[in-house]
N, C-alpha and C. Protein backbone atom coordinates (compact mmCIF):
# COMPACT_ATOMS: atom_id res chain seq x y z
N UNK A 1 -17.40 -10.16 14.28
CA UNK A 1 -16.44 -9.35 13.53
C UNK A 1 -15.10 -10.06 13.49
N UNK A 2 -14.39 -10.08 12.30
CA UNK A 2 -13.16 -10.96 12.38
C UNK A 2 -12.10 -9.59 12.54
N UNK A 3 -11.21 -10.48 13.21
CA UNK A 3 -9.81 -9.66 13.95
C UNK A 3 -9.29 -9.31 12.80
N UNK A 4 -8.64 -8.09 12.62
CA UNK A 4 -8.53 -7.69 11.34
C UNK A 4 -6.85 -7.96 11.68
N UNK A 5 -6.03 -7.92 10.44
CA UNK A 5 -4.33 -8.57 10.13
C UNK A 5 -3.74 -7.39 9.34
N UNK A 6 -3.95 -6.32 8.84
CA UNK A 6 -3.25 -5.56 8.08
C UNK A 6 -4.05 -4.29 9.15
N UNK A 7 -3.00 -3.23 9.43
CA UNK A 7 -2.94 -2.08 9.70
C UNK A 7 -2.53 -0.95 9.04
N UNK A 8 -3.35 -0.02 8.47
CA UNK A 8 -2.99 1.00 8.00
C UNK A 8 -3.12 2.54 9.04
N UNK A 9 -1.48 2.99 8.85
CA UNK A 9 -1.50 4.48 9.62
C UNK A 9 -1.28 5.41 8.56
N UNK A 10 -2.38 6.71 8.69
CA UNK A 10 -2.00 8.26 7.83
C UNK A 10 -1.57 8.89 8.93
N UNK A 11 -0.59 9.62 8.13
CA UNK A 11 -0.21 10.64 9.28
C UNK A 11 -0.96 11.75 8.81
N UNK A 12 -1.91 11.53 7.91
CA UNK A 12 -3.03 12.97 8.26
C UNK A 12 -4.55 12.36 7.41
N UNK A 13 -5.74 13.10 7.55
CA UNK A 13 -6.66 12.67 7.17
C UNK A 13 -6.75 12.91 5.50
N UNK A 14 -5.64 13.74 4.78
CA UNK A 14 -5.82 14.16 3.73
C UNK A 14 -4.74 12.92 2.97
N UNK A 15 -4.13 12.04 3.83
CA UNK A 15 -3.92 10.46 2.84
C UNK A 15 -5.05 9.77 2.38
N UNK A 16 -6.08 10.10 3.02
CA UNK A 16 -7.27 9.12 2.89
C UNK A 16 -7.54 8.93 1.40
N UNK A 17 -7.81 9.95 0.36
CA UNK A 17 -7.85 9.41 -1.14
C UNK A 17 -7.29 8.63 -1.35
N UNK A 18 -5.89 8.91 -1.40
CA UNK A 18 -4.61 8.13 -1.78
C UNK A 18 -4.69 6.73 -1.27
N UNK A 19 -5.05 6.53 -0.11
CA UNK A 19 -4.78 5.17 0.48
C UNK A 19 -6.71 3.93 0.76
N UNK A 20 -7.57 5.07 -0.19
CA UNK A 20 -8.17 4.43 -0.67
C UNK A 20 -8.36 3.26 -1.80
N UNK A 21 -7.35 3.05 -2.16
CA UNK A 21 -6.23 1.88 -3.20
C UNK A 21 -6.21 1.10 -2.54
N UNK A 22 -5.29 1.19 -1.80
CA UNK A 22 -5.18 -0.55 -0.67
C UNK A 22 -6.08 -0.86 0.28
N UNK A 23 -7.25 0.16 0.74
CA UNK A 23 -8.32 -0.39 1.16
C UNK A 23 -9.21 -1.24 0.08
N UNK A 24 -9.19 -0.78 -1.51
CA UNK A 24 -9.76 -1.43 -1.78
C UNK A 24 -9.33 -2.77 -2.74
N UNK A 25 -8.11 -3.23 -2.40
CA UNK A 25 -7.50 -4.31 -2.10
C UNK A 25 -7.64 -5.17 -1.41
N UNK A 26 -7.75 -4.78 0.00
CA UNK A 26 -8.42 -5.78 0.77
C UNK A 26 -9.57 -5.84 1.42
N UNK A 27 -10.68 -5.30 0.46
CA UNK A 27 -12.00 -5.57 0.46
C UNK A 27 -12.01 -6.39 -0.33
N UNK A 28 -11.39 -6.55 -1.51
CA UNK A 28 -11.11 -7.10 -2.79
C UNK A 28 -10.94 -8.94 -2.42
N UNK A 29 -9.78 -8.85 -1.90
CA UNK A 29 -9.49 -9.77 -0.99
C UNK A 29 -9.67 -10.57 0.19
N UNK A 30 -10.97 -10.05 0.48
CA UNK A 30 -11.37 -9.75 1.41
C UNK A 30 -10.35 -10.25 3.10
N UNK A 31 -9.53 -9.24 3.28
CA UNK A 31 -8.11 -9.24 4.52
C UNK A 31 -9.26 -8.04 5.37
N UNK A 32 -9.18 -8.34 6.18
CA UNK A 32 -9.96 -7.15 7.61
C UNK A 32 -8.94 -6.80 8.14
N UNK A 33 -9.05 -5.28 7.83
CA UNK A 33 -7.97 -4.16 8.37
C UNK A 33 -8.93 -3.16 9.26
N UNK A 34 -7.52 -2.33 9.69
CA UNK A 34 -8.47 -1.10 10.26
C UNK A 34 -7.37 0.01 9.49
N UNK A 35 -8.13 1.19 9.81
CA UNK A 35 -7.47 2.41 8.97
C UNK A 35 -7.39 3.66 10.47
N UNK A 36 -6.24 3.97 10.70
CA UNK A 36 -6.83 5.13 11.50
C UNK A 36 -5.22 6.43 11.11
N UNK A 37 -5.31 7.52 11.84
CA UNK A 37 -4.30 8.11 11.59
C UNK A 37 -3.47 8.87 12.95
N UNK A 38 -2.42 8.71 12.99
CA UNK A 38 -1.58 8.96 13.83
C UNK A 38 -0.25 9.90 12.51
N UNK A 39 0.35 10.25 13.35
CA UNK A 39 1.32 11.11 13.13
C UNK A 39 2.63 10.64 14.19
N UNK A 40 3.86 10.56 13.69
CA UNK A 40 5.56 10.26 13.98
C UNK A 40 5.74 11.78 14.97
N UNK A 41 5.58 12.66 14.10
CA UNK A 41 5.82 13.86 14.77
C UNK A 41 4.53 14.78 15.71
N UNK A 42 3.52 14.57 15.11
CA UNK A 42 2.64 15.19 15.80
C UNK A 42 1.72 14.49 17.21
N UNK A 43 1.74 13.13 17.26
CA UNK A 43 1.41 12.49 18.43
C UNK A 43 1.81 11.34 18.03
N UNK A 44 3.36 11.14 18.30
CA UNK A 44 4.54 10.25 18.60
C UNK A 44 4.16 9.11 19.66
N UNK A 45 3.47 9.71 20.57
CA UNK A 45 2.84 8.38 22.05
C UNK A 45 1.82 7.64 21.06
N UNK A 46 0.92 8.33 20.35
CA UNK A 46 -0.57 7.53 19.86
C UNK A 46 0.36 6.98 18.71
N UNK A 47 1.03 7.13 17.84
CA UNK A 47 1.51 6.09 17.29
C UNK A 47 2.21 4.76 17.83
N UNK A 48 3.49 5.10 18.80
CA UNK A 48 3.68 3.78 18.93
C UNK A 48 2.91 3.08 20.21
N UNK A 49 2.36 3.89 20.85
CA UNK A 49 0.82 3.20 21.83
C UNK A 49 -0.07 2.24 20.51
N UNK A 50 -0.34 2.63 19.15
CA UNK A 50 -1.05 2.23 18.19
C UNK A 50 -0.42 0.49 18.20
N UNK A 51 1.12 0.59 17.14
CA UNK A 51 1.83 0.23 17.53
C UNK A 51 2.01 -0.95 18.10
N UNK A 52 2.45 -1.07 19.62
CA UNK A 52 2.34 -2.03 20.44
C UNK A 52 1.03 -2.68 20.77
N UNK A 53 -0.18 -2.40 20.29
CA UNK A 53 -1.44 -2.70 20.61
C UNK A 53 -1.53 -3.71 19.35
N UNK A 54 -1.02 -3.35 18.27
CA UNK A 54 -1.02 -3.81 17.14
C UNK A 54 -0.43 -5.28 17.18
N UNK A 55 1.13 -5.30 18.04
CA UNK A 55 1.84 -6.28 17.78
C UNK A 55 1.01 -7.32 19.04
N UNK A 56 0.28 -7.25 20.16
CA UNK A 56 -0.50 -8.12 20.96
C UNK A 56 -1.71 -8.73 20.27
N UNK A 57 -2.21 -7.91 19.66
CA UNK A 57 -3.41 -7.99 18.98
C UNK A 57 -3.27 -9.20 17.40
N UNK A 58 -1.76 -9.28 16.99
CA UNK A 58 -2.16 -10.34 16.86
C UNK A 58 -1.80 -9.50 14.97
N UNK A 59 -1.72 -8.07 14.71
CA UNK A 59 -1.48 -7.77 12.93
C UNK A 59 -0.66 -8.23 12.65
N UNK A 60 -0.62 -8.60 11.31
CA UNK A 60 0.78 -9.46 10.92
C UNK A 60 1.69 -8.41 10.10
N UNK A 61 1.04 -6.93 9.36
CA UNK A 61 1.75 -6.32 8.63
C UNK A 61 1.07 -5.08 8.72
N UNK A 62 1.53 -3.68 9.04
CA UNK A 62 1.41 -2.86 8.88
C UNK A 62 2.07 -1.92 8.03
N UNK A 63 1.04 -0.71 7.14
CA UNK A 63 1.08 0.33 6.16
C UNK A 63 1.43 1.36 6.54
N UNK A 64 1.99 2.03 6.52
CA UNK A 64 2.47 3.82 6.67
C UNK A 64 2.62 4.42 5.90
N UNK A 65 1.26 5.55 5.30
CA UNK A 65 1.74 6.40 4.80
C UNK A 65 2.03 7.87 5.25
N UNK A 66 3.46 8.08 4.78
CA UNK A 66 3.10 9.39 5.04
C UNK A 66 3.96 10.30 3.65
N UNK A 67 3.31 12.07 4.25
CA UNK A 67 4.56 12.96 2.98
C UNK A 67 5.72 13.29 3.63
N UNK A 68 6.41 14.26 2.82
CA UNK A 68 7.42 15.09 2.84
C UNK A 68 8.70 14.59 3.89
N UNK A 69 8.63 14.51 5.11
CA UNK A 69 9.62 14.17 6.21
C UNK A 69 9.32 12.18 5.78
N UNK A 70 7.94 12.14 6.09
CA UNK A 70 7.27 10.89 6.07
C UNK A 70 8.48 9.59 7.42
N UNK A 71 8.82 9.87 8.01
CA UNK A 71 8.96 9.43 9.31
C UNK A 71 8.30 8.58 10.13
N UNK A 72 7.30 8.44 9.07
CA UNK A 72 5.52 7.60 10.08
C UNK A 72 6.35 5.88 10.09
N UNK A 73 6.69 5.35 8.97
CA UNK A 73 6.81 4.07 8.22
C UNK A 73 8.02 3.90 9.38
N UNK A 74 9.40 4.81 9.36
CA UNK A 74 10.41 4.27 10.22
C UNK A 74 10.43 3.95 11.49
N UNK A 75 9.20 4.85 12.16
CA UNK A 75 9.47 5.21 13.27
C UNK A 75 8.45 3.95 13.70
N UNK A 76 7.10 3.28 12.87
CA UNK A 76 6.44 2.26 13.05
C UNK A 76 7.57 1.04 13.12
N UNK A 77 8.04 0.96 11.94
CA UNK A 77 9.34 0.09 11.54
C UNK A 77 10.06 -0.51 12.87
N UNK A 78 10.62 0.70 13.37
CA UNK A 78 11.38 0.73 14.85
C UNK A 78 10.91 -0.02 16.00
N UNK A 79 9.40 0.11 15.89
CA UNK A 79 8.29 -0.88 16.94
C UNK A 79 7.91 -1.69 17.06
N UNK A 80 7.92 -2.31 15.40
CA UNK A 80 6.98 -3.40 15.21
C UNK A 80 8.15 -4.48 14.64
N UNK A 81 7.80 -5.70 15.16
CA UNK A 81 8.89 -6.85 14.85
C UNK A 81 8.15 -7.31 12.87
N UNK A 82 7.04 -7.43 12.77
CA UNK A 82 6.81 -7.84 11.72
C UNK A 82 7.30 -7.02 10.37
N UNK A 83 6.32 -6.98 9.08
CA UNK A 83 6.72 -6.60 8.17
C UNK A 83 6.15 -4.90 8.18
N UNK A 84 6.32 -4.02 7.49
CA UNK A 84 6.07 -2.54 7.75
C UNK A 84 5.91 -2.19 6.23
N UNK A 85 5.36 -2.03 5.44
CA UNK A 85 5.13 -1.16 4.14
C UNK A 85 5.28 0.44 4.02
N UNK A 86 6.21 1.03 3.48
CA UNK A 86 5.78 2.58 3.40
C UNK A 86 5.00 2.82 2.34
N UNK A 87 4.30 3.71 2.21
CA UNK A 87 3.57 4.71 1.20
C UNK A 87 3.76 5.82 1.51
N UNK A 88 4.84 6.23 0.73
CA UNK A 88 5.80 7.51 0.43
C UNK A 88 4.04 8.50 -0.33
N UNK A 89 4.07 10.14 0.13
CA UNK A 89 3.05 10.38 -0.58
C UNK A 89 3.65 11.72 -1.41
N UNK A 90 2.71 12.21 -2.46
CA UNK A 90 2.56 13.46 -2.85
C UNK A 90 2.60 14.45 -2.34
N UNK A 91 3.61 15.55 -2.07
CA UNK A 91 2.79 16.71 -1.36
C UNK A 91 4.63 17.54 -1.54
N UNK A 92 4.01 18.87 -0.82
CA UNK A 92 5.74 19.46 -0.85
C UNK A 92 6.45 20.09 -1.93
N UNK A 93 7.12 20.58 -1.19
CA UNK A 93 8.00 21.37 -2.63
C UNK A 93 8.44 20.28 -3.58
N UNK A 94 9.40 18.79 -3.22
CA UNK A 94 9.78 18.01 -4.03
C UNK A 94 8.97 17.19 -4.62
N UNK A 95 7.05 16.90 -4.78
CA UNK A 95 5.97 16.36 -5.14
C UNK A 95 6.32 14.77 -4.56
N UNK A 96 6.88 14.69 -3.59
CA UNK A 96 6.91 13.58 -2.81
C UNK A 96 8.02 12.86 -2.78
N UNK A 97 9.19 12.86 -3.66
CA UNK A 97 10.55 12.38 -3.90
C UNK A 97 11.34 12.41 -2.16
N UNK A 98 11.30 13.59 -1.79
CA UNK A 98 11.73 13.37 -0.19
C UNK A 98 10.85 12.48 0.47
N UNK A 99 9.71 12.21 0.27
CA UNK A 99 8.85 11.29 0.95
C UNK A 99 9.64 9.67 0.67
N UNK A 100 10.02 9.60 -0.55
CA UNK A 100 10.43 8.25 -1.32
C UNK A 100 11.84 8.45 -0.41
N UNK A 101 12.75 9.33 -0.45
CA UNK A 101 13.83 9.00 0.10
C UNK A 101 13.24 8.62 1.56
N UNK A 102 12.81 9.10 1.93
CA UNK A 102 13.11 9.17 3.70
C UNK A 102 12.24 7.78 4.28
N UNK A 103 11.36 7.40 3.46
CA UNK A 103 11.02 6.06 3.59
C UNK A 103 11.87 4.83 3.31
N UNK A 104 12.35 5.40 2.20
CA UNK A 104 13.34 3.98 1.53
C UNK A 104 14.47 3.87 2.16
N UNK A 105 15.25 5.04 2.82
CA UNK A 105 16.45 5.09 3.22
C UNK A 105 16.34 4.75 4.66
N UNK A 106 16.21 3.57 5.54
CA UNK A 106 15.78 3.53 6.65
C UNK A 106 17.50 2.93 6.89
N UNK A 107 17.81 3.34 8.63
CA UNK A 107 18.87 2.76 8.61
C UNK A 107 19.33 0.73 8.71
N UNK A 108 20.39 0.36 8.81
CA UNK A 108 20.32 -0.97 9.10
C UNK A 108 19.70 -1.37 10.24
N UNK A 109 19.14 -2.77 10.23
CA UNK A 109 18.34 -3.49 11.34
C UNK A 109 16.74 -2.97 11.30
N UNK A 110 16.55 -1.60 10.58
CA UNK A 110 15.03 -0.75 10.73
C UNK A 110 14.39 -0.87 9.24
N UNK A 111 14.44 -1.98 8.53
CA UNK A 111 13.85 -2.35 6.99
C UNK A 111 12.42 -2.01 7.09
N UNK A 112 12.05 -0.73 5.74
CA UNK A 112 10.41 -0.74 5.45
C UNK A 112 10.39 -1.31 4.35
N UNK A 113 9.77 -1.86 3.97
CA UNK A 113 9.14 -2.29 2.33
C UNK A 113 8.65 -1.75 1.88
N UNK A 114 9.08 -0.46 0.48
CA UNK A 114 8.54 0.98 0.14
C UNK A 114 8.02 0.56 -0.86
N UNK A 115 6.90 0.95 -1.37
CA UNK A 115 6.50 1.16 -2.73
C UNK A 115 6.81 2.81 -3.60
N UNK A 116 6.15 2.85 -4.82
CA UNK A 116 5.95 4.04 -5.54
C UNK A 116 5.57 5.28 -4.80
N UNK A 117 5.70 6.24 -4.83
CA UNK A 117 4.76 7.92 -4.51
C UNK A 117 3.70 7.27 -4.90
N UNK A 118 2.76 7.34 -3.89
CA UNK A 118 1.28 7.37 -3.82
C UNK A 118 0.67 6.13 -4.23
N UNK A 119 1.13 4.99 -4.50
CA UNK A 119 0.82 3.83 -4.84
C UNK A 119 0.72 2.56 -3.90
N UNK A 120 -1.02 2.87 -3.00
CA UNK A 120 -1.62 2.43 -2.24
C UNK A 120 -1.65 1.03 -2.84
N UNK A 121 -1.85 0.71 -3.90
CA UNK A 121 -2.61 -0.08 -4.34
C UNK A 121 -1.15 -1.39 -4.37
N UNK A 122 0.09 -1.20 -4.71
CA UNK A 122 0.75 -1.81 -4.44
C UNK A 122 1.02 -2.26 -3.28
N UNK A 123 1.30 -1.11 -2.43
CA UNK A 123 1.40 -1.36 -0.66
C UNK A 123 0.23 -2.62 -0.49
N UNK A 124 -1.16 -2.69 -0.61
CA UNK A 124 -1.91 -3.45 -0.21
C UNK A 124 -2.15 -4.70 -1.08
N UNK A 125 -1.11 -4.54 -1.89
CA UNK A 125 -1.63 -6.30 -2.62
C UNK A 125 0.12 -6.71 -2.17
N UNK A 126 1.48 -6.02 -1.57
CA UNK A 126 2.49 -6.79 -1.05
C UNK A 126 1.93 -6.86 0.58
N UNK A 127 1.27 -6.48 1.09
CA UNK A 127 0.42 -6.86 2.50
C UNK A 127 -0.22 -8.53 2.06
N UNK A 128 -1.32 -8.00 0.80
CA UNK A 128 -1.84 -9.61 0.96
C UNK A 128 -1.07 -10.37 0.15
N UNK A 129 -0.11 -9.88 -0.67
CA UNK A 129 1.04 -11.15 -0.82
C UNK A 129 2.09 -11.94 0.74
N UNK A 130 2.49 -11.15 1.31
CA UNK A 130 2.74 -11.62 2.76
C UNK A 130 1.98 -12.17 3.19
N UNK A 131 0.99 -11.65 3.75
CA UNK A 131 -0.48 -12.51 4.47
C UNK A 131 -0.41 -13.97 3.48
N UNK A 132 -0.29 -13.84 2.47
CA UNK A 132 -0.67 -15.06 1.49
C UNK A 132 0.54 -16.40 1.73
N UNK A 133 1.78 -16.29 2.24
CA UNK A 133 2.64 -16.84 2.38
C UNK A 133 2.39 -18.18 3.54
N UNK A 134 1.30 -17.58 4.11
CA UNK A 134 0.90 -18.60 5.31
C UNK A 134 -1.06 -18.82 5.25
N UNK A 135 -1.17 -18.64 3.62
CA UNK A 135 -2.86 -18.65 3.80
C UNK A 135 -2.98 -19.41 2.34
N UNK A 136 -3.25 -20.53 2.10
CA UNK A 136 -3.37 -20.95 0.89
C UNK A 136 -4.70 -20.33 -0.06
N UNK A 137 -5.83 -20.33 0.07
CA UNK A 137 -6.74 -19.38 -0.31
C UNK A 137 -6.59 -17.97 -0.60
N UNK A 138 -6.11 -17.46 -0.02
CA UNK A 138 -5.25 -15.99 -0.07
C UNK A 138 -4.33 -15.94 -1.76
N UNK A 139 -3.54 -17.11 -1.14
CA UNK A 139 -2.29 -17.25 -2.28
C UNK A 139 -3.04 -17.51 -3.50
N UNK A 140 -4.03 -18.85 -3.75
CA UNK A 140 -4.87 -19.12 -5.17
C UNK A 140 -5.70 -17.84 -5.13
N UNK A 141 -6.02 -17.06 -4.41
CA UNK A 141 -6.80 -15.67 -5.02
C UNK A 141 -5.86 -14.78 -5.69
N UNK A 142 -4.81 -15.03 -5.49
CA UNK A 142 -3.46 -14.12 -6.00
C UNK A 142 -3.70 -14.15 -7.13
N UNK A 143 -3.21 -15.43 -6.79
CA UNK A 143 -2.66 -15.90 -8.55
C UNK A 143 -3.85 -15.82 -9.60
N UNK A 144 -5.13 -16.22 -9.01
CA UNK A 144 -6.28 -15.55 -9.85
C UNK A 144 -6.20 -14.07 -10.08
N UNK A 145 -6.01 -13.36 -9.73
CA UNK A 145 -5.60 -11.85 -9.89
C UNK A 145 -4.62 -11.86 -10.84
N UNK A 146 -3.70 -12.17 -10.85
CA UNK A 146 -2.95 -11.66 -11.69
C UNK A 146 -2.90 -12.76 -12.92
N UNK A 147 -3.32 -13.57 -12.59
CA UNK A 147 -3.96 -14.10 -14.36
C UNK A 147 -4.95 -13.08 -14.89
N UNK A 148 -6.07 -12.89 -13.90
CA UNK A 148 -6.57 -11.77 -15.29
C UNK A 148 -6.19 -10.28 -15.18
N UNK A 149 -4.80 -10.32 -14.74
CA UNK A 149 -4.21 -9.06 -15.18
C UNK A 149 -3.80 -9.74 -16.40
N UNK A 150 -3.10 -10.67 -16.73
CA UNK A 150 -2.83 -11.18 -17.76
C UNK A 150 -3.61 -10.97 -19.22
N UNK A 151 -4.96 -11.78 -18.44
CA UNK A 151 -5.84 -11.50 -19.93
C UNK A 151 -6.19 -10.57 -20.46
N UNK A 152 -6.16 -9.26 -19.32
CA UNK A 152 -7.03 -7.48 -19.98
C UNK A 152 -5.76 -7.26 -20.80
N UNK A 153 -4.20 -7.40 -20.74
CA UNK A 153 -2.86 -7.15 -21.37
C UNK A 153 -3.77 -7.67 -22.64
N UNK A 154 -3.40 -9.61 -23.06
CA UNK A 154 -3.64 -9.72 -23.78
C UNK A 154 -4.60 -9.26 -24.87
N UNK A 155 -5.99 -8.69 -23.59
CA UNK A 155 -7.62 -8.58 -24.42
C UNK A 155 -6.72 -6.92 -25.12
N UNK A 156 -6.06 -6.26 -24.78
CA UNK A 156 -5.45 -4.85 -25.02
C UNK A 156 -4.36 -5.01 -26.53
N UNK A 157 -4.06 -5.98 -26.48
CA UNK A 157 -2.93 -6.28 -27.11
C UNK A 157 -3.95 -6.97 -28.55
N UNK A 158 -5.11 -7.27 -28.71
CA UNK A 158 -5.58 -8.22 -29.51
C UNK A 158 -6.45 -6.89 -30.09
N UNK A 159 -7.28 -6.12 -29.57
CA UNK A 159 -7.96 -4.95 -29.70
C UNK A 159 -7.08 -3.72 -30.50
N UNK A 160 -5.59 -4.17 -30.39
CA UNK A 160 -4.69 -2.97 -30.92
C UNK A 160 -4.33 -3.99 -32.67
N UNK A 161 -3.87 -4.79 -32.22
CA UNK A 161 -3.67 -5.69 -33.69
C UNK A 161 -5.17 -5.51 -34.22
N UNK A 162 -6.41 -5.69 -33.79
CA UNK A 162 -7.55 -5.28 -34.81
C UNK A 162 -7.72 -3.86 -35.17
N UNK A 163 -7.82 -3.12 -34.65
CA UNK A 163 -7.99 -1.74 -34.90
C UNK A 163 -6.94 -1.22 -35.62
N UNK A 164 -5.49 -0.98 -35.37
CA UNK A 164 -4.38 -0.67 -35.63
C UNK A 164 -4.32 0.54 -35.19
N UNK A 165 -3.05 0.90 -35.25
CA UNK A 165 -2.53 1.95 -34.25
C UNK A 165 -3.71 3.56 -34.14
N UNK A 166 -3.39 3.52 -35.00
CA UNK A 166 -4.58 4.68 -35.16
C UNK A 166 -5.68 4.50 -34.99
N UNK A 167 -6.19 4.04 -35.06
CA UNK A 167 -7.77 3.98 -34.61
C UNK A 167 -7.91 3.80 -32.91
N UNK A 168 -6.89 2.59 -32.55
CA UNK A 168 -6.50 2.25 -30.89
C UNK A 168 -6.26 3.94 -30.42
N UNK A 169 -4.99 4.39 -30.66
CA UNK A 169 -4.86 5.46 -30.03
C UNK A 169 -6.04 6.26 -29.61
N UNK A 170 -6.84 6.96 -31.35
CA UNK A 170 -8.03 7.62 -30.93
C UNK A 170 -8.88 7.12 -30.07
N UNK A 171 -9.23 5.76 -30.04
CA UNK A 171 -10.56 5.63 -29.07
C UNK A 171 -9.95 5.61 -27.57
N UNK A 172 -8.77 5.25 -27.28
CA UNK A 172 -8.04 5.18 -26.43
C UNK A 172 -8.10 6.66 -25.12
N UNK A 173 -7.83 8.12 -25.94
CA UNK A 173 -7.86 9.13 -25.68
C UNK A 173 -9.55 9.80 -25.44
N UNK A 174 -9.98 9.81 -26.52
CA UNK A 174 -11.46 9.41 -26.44
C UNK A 174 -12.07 9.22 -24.81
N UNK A 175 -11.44 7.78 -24.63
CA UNK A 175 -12.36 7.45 -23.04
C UNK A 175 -11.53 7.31 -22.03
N UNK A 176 -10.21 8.37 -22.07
CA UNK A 176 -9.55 8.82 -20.95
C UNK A 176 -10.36 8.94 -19.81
């Protein structure tokens, strides 16, 4: 079994949809993570016990998502010398916007690297962009990635000039 380099924490089992995105990023990629869930507020020891096990063991970047207070990312942040990702989530009276503040707003010296509300999928391709900084294979898989993000744009863009607007739109809606 290879030592896995990216750590992902939920602070509840009901992130798991959501942060099914950047797992499947780095299956994609193939980066060996582990996924487990701890909570900032609700078992504060098993997180940063998580944590410090993390930073011996050798992860180079750990994920936090959490909602509403979302406290998981800072309070990891606070522990871990490496890089820290938040994933601010959905949930709450404000549909996750307090999640986005309270992640993004970390104080000086305590930097997370936040993405979007609920956008796993970013969190785990700036994990294997980091990871990639010291992995040349990693890095040419990148860049293969996002060339053929490139081409589906273009193949989208060539499919709309044939069809024209109207016809694109309808089939478009069609196979929502």
């Amino acid at each position: 079994m290879k030592k896995f380099v990216v750590a992902v924490l939920l602070g509840s089992d009901s992130d798991l949809p959501v942060m099914a995105k950047a797992i499947g990023i780095f299956e994609e990629f193939s980066v060996p993570y582990e996924i487990t869930i701890a909570s900032a507020h609700r078992s504060p020891a098993r997180t940063i016990s998580l944590v410090e096990a993390y930073q011996k063991d050798g992860v180079k970047v750990i994920i936090a998502a959490a909602g509403m207070a979302a406290h998981l990312a800072g309070v990891v942040a606070a522990h871990f010398p490496l890089p820290v990702i938040g994933v601010p989530l959905e949930s709450g009276a404000l549909n996750g916007v307090d999640a986005l503040y309270a992640t993004v707003q970390m104080p000086p010296g305590i930097p997370v690297a936040t993405v979007g509300i609920d956008n796993a999928q970013n969190a785990g391709l700036l994990a294997v962009q980091i990871l990639a900084t010291s992995d040349a294979t990693l890095e040419e898989r990148l860049i293969a990635y996002k060339q053929s993000l490139a081409k589906k744009v273009t193949k989208k863009a060539e499919n709309l000039e044939q069809k024209g607007f109207k016809q694109y739109i309808d089939d478009y809606l069609k196979n929502r």
